[in-house]
N, C-alpha and C. Protein backbone atom coordinates (compact mmCIF):
# COMPACT_ATOMS: atom_id res chain seq x y z
N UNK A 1 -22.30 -1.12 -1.79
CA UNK A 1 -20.84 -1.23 -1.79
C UNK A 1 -20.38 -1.37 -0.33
N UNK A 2 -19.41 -2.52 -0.01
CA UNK A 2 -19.15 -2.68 0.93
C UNK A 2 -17.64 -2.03 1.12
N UNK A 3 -17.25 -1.41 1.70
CA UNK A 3 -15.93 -0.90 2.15
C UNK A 3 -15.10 -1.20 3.54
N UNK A 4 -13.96 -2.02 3.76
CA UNK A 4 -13.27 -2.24 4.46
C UNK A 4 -12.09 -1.65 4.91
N UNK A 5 -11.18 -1.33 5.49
CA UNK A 5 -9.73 -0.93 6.28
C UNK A 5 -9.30 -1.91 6.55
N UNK A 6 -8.09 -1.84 5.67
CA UNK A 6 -7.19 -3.36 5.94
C UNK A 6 -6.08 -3.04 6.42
N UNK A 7 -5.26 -3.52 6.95
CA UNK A 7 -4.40 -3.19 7.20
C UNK A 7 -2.68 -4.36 7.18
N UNK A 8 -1.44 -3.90 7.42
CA UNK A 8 -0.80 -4.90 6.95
C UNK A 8 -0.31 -4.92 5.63
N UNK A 9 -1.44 -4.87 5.03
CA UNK A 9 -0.43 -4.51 3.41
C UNK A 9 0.96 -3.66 3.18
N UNK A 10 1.58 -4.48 2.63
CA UNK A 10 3.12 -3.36 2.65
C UNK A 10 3.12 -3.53 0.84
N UNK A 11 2.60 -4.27 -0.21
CA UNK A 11 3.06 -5.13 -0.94
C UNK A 11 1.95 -4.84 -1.96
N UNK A 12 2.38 -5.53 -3.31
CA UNK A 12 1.55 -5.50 -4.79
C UNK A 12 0.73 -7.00 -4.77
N UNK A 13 1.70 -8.10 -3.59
CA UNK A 13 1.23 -9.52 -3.65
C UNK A 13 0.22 -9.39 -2.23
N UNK A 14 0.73 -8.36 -1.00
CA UNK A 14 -0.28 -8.41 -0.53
C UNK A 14 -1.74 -7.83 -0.74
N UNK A 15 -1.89 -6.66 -1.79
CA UNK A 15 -2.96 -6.55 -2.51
C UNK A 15 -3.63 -7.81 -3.41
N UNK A 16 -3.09 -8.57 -3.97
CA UNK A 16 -3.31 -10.17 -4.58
C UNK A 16 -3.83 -10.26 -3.97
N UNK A 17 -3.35 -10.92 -2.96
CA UNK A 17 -4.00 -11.88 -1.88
C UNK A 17 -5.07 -11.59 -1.12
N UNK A 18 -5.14 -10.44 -0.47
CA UNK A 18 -6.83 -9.70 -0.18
C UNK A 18 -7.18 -9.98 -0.93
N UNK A 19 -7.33 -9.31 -2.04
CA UNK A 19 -8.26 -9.17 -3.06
C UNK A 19 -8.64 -10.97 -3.59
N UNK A 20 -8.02 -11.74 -3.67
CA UNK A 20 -8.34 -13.18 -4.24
C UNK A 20 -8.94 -13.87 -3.15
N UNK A 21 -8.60 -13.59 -1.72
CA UNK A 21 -9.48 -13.89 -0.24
C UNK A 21 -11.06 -13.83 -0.33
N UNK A 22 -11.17 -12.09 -1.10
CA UNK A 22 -12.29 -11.45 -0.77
C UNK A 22 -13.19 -11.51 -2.05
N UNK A 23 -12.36 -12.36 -3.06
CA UNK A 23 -13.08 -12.91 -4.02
C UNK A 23 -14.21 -14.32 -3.92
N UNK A 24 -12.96 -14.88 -2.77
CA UNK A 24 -13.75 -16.50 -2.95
C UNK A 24 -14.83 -16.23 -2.06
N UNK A 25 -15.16 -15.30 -0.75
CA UNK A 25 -16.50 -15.06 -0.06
C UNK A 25 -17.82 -15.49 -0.85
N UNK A 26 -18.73 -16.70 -0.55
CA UNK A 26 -19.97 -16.32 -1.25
C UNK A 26 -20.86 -15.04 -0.80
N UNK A 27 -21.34 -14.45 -1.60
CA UNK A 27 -22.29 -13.04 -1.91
C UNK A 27 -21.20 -12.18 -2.46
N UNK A 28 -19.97 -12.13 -2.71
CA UNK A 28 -19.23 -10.89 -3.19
C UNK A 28 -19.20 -11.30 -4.70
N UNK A 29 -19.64 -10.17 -5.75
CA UNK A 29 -19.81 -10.23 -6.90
C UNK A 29 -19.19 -9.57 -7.51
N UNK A 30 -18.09 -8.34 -6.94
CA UNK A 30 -16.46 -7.99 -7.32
C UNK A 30 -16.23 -7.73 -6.37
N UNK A 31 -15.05 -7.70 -6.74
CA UNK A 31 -13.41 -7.05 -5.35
C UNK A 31 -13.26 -5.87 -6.28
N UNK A 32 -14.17 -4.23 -5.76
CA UNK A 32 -13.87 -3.25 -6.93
C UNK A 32 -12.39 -2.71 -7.35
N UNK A 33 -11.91 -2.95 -5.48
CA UNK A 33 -10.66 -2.40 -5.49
C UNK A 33 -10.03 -2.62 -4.47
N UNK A 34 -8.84 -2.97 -4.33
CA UNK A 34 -7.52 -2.76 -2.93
C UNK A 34 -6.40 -1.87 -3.28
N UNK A 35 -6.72 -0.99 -2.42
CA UNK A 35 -5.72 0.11 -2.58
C UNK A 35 -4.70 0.06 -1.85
N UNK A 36 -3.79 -0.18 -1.94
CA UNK A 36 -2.25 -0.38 -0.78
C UNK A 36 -2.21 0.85 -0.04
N UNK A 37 -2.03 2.03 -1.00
CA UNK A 37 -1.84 3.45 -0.97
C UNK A 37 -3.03 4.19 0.65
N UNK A 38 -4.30 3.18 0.59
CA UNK A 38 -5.12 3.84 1.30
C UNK A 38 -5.42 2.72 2.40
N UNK A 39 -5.33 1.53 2.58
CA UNK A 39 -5.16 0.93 2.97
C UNK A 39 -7.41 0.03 3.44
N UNK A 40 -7.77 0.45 1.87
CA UNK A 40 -9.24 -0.22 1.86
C UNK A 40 -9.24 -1.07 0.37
N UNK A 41 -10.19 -1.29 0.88
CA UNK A 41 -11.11 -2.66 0.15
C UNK A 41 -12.26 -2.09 -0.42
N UNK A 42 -12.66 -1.78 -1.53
CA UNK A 42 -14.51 -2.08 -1.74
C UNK A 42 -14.78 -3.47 -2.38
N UNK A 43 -15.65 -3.87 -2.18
CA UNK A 43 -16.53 -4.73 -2.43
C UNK A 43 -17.93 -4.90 -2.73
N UNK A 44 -18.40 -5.46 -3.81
CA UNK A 44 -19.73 -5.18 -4.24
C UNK A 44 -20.36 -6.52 -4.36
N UNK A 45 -21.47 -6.96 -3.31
CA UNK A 45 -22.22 -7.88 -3.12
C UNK A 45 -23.26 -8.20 -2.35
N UNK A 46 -23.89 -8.94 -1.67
CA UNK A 46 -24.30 -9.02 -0.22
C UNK A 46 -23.74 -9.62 0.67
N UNK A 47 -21.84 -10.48 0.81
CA UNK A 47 -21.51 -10.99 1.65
C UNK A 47 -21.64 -10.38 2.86
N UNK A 48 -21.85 -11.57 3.80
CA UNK A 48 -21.20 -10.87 5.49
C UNK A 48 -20.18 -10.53 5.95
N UNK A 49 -20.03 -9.05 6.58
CA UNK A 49 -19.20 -8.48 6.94
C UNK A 49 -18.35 -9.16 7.22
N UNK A 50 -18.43 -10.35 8.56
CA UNK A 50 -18.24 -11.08 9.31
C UNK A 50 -17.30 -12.07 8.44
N UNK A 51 -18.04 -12.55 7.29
CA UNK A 51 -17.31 -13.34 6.28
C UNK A 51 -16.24 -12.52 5.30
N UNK A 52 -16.36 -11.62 5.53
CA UNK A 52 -15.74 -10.71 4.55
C UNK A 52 -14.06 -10.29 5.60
N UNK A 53 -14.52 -10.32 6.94
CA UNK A 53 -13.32 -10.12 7.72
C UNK A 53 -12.60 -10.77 8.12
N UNK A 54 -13.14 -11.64 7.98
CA UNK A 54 -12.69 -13.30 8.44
C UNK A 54 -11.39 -13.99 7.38
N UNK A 55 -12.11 -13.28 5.92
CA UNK A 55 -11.25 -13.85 4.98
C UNK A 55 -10.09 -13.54 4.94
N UNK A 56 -9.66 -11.73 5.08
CA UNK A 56 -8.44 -11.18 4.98
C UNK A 56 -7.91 -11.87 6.34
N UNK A 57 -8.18 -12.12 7.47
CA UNK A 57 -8.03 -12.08 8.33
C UNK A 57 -7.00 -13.53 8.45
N UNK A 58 -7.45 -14.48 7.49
CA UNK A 58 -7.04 -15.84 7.31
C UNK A 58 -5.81 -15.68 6.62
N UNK A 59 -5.84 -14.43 5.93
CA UNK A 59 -4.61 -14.26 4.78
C UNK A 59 -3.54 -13.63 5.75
N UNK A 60 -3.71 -13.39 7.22
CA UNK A 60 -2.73 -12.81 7.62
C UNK A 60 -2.58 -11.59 7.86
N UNK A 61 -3.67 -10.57 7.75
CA UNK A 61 -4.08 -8.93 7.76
C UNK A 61 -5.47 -8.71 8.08
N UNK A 62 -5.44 -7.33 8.94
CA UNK A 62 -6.40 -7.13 9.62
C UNK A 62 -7.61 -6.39 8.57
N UNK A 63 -8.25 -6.55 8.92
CA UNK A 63 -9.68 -6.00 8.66
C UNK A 63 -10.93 -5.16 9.32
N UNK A 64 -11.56 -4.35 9.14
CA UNK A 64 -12.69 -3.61 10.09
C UNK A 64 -13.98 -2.97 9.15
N UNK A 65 -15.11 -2.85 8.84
CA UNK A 65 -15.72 -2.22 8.07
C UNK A 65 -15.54 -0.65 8.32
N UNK A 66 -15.72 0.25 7.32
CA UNK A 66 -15.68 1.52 7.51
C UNK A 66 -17.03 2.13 6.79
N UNK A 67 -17.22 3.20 7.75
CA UNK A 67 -18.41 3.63 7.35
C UNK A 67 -18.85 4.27 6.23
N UNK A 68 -19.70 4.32 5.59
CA UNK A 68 -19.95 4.90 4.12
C UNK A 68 -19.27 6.58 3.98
């Protein structure tokens, strides 16, 4: 499980939109969850981090991995 800190989200559409970002990544095989409330991501796959930060990052909100 991959877990991220996003940040930026104020919104129900900016949860959408992460989450549909961090869908199209190849290796991610769900978006388990975006929590507005907490301001993370899990993700379950083998994408790269790198690709994985890149995506939210395109949508306009920040991103960082967090540690297990």
């Amino acid at each position: 499980m991959i877990k991220l800190k996003i940040e930026g989200m104020t919104c129900n559409h900016c949860v959408m939109a992460v989450k549909k970002a961090l869908s199209r990544v190849p290796g991610v095989k769900e978006v388990v969850e975006v929590s507005l409330d907490r301001g993370e991501a899990l993700i379950e796959g083998d994408a790269p981090l790198e690709a994985l930060v890149n995506a939210v990052r395109e949508e306009g909100y920040e991103a960082r991995p967090m540690t297990p």
